[in-house]
C-alpha atoms as a PDB file:
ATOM      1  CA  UNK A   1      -8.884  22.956   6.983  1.00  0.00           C
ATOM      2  CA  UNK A   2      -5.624  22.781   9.062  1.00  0.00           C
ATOM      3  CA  UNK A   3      -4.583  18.852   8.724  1.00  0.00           C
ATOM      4  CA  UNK A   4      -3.066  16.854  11.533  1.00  0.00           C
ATOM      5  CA  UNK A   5       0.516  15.581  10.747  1.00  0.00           C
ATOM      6  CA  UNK A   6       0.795  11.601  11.291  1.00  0.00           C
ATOM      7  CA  UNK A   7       3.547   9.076  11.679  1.00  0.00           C
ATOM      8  CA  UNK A   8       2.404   5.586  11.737  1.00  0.00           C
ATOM      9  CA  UNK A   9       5.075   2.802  12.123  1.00  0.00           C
ATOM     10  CA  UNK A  10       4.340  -0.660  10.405  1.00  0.00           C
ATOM     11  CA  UNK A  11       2.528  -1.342   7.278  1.00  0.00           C
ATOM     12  CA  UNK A  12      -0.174  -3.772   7.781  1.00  0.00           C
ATOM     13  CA  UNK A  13      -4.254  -4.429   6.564  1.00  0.00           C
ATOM     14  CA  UNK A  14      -5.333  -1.680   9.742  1.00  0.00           C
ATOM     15  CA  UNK A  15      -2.345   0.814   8.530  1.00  0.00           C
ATOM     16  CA  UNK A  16      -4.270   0.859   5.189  1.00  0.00           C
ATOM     17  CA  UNK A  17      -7.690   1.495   6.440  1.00  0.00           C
ATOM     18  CA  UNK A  18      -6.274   4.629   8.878  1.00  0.00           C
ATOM     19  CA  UNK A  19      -4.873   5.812   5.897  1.00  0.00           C
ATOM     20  CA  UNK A  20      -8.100   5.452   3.725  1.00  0.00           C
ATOM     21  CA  UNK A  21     -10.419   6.987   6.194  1.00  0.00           C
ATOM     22  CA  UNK A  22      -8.414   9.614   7.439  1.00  0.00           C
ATOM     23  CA  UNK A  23      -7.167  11.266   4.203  1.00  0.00           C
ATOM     24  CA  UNK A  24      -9.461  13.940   4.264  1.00  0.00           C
ATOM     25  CA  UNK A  25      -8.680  15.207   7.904  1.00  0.00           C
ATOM     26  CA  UNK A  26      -4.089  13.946   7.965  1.00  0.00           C
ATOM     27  CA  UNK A  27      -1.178  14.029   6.146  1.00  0.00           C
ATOM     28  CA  UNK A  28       0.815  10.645   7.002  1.00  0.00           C
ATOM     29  CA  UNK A  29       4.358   9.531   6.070  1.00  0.00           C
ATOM     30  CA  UNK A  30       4.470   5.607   6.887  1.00  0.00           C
ATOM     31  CA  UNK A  31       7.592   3.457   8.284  1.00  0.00           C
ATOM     32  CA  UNK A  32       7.835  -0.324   7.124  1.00  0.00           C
ATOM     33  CA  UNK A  33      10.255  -2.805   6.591  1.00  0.00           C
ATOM     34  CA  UNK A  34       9.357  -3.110   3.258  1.00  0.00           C
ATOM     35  CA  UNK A  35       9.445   0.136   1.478  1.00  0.00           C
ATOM     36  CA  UNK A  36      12.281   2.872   2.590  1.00  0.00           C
ATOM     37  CA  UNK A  37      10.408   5.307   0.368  1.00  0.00           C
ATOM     38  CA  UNK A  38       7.493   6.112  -2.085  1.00  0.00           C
ATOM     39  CA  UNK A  39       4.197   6.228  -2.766  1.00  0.00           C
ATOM     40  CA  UNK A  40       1.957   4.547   0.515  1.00  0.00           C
ATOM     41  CA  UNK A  41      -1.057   5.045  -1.138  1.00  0.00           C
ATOM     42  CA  UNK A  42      -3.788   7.810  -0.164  1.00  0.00           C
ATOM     43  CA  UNK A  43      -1.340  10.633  -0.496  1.00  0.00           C
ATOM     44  CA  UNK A  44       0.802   8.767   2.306  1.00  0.00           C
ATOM     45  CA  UNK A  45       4.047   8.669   1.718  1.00  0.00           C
ATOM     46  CA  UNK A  46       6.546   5.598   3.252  1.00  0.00           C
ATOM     47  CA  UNK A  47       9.777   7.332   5.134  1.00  0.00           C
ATOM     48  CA  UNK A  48      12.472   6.278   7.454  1.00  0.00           C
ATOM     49  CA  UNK A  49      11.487   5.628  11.071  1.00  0.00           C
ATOM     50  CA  UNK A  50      13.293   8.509  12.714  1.00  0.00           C
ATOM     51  CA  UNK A  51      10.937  10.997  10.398  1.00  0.00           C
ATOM     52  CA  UNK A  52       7.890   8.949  11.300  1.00  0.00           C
ATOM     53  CA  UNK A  53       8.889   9.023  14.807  1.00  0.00           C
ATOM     54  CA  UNK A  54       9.321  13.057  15.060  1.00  0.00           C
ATOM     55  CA  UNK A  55       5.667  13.486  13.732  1.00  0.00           C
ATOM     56  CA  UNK A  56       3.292  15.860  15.982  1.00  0.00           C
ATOM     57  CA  UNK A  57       1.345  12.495  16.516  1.00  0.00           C
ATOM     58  CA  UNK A  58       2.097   9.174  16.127  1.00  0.00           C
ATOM     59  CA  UNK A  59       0.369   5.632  15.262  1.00  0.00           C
ATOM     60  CA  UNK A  60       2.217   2.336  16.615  1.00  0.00           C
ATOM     61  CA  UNK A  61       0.477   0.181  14.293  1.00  0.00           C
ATOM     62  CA  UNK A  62       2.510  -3.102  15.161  1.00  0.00           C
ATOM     63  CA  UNK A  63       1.552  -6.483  17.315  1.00  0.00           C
ATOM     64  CA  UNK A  64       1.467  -5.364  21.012  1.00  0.00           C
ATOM     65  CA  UNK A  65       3.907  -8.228  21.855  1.00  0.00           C
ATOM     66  CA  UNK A  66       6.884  -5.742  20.318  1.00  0.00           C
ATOM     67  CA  UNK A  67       5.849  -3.512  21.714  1.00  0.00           C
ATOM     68  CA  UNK A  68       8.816  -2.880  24.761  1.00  0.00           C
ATOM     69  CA  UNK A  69      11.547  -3.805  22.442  1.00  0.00           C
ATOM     70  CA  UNK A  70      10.556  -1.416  19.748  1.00  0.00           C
ATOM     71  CA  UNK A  71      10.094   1.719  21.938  1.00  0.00           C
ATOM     72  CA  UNK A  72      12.855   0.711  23.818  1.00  0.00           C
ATOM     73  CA  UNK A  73      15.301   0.632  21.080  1.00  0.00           C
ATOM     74  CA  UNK A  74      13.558   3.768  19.396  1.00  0.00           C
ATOM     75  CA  UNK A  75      12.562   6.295  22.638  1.00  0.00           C
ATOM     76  CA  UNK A  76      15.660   8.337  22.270  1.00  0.00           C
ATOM     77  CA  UNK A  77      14.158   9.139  18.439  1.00  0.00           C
ATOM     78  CA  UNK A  78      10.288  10.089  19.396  1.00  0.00           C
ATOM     79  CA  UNK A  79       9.157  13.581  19.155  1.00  0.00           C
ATOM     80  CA  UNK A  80       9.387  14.531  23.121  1.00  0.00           C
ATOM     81  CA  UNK A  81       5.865  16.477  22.894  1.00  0.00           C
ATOM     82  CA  UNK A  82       4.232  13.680  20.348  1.00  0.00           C
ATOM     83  CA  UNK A  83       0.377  12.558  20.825  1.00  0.00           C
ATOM     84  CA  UNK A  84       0.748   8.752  20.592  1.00  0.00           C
ATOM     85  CA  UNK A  85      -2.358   6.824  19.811  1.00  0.00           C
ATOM     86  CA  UNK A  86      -2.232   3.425  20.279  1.00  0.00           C
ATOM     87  CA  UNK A  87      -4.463   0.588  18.419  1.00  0.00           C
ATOM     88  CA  UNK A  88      -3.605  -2.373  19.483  1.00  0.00           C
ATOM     89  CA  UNK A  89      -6.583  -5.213  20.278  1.00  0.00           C
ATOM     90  CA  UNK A  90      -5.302  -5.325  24.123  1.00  0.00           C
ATOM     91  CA  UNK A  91      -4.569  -2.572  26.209  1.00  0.00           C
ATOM     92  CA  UNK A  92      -3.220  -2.999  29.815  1.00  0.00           C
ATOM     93  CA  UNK A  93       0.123  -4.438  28.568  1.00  0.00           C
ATOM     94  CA  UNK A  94       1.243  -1.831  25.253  1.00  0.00           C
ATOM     95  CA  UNK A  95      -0.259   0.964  27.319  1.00  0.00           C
ATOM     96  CA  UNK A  96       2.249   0.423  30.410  1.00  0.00           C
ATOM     97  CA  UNK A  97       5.195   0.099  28.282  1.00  0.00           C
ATOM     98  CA  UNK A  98       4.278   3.216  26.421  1.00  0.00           C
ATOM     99  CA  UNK A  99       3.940   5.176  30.178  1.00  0.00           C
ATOM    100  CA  UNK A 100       7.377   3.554  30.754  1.00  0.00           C
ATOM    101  CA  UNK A 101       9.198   3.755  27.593  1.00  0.00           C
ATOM    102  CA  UNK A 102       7.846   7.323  26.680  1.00  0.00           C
ATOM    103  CA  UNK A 103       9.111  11.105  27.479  1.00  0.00           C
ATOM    104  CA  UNK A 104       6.633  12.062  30.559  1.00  0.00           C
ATOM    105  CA  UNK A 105       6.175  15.179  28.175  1.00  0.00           C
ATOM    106  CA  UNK A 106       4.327  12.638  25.976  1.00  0.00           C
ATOM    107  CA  UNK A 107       0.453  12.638  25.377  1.00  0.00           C
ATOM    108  CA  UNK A 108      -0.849   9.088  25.478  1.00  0.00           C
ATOM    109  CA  UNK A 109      -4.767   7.691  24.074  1.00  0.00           C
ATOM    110  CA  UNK A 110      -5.431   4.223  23.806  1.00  0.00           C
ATOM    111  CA  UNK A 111      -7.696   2.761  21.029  1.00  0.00           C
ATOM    112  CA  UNK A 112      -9.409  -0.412  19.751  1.00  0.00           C
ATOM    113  CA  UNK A 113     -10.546   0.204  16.885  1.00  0.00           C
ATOM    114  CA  UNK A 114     -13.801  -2.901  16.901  1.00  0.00           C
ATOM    115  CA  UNK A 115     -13.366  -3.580  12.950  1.00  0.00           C
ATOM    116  CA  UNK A 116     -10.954  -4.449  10.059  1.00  0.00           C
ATOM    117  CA  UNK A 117     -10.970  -4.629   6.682  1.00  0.00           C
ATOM    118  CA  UNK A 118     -13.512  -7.288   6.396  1.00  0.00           C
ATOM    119  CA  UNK A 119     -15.841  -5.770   8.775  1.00  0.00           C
ATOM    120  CA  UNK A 120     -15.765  -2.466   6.634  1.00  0.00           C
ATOM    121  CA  UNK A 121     -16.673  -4.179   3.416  1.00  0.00           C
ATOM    122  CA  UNK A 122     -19.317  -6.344   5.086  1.00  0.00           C
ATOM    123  CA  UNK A 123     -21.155  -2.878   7.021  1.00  0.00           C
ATOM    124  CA  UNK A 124     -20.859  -1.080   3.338  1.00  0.00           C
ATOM    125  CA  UNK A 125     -18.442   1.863   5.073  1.00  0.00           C
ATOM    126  CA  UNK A 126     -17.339   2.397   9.064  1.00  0.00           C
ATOM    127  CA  UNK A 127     -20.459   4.375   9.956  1.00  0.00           C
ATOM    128  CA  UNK A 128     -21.749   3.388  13.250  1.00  0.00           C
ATOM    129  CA  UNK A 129     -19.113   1.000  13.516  1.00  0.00           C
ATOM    130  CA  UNK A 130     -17.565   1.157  17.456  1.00  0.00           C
ATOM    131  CA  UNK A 131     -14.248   2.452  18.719  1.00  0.00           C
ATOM    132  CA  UNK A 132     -12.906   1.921  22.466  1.00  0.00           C
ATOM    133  CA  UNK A 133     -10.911   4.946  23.782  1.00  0.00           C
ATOM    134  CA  UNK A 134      -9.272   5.388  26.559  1.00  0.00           C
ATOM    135  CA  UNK A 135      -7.425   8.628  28.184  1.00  0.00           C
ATOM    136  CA  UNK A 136      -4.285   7.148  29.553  1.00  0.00           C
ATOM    137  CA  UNK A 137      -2.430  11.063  29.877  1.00  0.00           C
ATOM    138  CA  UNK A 138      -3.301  13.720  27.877  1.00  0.00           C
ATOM    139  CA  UNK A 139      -4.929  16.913  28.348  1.00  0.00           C
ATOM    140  CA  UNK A 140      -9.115  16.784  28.568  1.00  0.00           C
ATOM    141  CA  UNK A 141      -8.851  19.545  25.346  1.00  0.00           C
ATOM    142  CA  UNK A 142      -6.696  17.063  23.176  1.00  0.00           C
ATOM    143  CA  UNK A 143      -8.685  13.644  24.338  1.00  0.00           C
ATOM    144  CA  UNK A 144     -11.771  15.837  23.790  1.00  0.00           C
ATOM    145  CA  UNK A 145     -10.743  16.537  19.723  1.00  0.00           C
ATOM    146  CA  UNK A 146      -9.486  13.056  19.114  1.00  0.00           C
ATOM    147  CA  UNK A 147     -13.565  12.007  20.081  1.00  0.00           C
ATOM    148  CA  UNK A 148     -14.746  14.789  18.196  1.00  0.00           C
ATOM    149  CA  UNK A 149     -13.014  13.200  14.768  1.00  0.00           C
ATOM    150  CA  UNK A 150     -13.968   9.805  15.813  1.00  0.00           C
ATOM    151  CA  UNK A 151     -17.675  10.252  16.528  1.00  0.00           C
ATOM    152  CA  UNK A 152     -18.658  13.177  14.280  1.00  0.00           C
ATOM    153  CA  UNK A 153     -16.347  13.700  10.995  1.00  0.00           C
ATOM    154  CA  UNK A 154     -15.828   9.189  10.998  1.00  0.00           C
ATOM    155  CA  UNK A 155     -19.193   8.975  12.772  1.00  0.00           C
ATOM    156  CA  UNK A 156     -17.881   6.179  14.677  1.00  0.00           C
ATOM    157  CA  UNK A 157     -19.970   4.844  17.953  1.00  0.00           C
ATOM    158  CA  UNK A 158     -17.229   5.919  20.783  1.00  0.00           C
ATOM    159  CA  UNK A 159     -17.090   3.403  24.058  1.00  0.00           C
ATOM    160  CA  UNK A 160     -15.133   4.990  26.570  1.00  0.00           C
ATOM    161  CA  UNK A 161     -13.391   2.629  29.104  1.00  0.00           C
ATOM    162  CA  UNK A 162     -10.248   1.649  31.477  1.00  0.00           C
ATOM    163  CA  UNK A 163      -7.456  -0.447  29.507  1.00  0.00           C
ATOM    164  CA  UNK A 164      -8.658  -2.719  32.233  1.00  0.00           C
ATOM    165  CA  UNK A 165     -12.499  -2.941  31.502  1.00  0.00           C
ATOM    166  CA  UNK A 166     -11.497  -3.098  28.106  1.00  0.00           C
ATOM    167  CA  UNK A 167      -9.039  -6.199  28.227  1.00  0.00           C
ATOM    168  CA  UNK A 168     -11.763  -8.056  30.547  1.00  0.00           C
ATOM    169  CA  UNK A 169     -14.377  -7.349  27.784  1.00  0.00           C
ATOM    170  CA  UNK A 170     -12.146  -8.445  25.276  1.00  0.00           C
ATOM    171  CA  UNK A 171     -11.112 -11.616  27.443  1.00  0.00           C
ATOM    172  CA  UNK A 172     -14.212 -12.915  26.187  1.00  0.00           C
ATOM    173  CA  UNK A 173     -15.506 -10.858  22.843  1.00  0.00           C
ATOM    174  CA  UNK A 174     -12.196 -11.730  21.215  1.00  0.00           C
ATOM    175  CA  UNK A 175     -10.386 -13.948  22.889  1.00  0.00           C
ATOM    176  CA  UNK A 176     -13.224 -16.814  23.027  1.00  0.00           C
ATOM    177  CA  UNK A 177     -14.911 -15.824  19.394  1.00  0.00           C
ATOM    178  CA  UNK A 178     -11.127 -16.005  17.616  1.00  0.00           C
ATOM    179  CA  UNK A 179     -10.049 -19.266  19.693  1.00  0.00           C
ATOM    180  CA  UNK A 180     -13.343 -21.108  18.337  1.00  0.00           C
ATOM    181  CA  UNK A 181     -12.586 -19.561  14.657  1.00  0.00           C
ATOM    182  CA  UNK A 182      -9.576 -21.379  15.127  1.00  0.00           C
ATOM    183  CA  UNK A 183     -10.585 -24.530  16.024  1.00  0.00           C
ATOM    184  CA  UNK A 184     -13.289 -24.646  13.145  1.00  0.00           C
ATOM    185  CA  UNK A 185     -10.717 -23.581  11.217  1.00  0.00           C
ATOM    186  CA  UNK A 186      -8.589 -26.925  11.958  1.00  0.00           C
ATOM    187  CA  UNK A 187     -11.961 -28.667  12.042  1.00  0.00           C
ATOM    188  CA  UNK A 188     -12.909 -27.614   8.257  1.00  0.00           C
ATOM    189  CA  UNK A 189     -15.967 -27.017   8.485  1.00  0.00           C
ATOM    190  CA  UNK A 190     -18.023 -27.037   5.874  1.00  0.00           C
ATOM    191  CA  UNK A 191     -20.518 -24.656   3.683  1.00  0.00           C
ATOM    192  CA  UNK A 192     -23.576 -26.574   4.115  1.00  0.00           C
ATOM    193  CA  UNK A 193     -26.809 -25.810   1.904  1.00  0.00           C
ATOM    194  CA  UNK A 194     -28.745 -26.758   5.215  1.00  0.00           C
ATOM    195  CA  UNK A 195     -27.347 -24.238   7.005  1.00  0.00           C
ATOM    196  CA  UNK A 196     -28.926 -22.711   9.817  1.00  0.00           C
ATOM    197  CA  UNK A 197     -28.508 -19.372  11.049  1.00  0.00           C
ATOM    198  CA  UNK A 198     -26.765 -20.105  13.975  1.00  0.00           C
ATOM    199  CA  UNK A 199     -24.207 -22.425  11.851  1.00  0.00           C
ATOM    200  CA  UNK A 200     -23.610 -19.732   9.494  1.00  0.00           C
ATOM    201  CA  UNK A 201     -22.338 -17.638  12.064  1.00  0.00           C
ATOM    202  CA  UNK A 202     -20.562 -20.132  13.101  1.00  0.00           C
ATOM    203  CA  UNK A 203     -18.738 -20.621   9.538  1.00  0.00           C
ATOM    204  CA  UNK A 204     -18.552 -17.182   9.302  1.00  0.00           C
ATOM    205  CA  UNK A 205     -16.586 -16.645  12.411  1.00  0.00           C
ATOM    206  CA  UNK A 206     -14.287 -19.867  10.429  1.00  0.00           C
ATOM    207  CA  UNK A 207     -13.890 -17.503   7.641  1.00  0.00           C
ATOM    208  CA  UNK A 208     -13.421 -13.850   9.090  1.00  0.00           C
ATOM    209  CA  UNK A 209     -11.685 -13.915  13.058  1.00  0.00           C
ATOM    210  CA  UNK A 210      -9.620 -17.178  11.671  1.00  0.00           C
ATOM    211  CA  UNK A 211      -8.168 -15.622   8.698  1.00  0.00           C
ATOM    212  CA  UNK A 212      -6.570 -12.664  10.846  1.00  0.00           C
ATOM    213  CA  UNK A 213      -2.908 -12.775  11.129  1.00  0.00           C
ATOM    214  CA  UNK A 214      -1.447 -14.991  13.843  1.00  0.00           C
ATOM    215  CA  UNK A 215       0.250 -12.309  14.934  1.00  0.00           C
ATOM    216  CA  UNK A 216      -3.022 -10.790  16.143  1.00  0.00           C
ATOM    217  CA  UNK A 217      -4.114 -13.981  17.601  1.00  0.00           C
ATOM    218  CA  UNK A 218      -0.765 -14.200  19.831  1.00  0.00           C
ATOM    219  CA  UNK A 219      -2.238 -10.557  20.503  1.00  0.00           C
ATOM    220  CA  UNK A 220      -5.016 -11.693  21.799  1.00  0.00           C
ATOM    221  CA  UNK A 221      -4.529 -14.865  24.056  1.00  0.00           C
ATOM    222  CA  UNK A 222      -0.967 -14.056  24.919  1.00  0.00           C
ATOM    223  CA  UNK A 223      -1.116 -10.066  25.780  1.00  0.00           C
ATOM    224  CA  UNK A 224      -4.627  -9.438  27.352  1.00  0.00           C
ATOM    225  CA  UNK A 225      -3.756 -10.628  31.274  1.00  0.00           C
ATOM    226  CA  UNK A 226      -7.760 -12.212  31.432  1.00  0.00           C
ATOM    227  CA  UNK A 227      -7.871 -13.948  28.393  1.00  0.00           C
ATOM    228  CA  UNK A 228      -5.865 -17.745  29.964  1.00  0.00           C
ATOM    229  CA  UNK A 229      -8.594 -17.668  32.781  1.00  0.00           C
ATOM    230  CA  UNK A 230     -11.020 -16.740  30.309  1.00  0.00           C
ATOM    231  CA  UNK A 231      -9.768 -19.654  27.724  1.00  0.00           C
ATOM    232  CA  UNK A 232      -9.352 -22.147  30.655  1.00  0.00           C
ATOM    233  CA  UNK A 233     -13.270 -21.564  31.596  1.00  0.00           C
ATOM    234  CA  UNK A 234     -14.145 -22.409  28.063  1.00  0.00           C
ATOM    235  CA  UNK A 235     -11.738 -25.658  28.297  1.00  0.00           C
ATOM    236  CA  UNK A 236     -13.907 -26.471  32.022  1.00  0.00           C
ATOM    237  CA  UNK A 237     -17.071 -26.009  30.495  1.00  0.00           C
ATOM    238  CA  UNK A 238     -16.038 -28.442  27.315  1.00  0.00           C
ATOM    239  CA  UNK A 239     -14.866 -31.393  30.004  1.00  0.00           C
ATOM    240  CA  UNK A 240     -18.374 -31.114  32.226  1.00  0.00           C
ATOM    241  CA  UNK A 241     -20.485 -30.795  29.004  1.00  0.00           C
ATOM    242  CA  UNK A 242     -17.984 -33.795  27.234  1.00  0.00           C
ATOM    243  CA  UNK A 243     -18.997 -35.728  30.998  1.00  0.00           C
ATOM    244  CA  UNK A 244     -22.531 -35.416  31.022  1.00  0.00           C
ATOM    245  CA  UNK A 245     -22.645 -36.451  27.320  1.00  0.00           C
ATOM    246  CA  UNK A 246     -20.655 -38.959  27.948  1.00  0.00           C
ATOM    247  CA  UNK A 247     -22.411 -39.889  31.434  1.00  0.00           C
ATOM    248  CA  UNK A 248     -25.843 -39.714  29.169  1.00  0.00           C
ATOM    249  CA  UNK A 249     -24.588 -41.945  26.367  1.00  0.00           C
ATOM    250  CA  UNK A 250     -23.059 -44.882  29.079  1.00  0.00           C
ATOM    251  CA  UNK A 251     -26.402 -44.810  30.717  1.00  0.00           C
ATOM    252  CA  UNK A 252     -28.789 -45.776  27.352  1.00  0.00           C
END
């Protein structure tokens, strides 16, 4: 089997798992701040940024905040007739700068991969774990493929939408869920051997969405354009809950 040629820039915890659970179908070389060459790990190989960057198809795996200063400085390096995937957690904001900073000869497919490393080991594998995608510009044939691998070689459950349905999902699936991880996380809250399942979710949420880089979190409140109306409903609903409790207590 023919493999697809890969160059994904940045080195993080979701660089690792494409590289893991792609091996059998890619060849990758890897660009990262940290290692100019050598061994990436899963027959990936780390390389200088203007190799990575002439690669059939290439991964951005970076925050979506540097997003426009990275392809900015870079777009005169990029292969001209490159597939770039993109998998950040937002997607109206890196997918306009990529249709601005990109040759028009460029094929473009935005993903959210719904999982990390911690997910994975929880689920046992990334079977029937979801993926959004979404056809920004590239041919039917190519998008077409791309689902193909995703749904029936990484049996993956595939959710096709807009970058804008997605971010407006998202508003509220990550941007509420990590913002209360974060505030637990400040809170401390304890393991409890009287646990309920509802508070162990909670904890859990403490434990996994809090522990994800900040970088991500900036991601997440800061690039998706719903997620400040989404956060300040949250904040309204705390003051006329905090007012009736408050309203209740005065009134005893």
């Amino acid at each position: 089997m023919k493999k697809y040629k890969i160059g994904i820039v940045g080195y993080g915890d979701f660089t690792k798992v494409i590289l893991q659970w792609l091996a059998p179908y890619a060849e990758f070389v890897v660009s990262s701040r940290s290692h100019a060459e050598g061994d990436a790990g899963f027959n990936a190989r780390f390389a200088p940024l203007n190799e990575v960057l002439a690669q059939p198809i290439i991964i951005p795996s970076i925050p979506s905040q540097f997003f426009e200063e990275f392809f900015t400085t870079n777009k005169q390096s990029i292969n001209p007739n490159a597939l770039v995937i993109d998998v950040c957690s937002v997607k109206v904001k890196p997918l306009a700068v990529l249709e601005q900073c990109l040759p028009k000869t460029c094929s473009i497919i935005g993903t959210h991969p719904l999982f990390g490393p911690t997910s994975i080991k929880k689920s046992g594998g990334i079977k029937d774990l979801r993926c959004v995608v979404s056809n920004v510009r590239s041919a039917e044939e190519q998008y077409q493929t791309l689902i193909t691998l995703l749904a029936e070689k990484l049996e993956l459950q595939v959710l096709e939408r807009t970058p804008e349905q997605h971010d407006k999902e998202m508003a509220y699936v990550q941007g509420l869920s990590h913002y209360i991880a974060r505030v637990m996380d400040i809170m401390d809250i304890p393991k409890s051997e009287l646990s309920t399942l509802a508070y162990d979710d909670l904890y859990d949420m403490k434990m996994v969405q809090a522990k994800d880089t900040w970088d991500l979190f900036e991601s997440i409140m800061h690039e998706n354009p719903f997620a400040l109306e989404v956060n300040q409903q949250f904040k309204d609903a705390q003051a006329r809950l905090d007012s009736k409790v408050a309203k209740d207590f005065n009134q005893e």
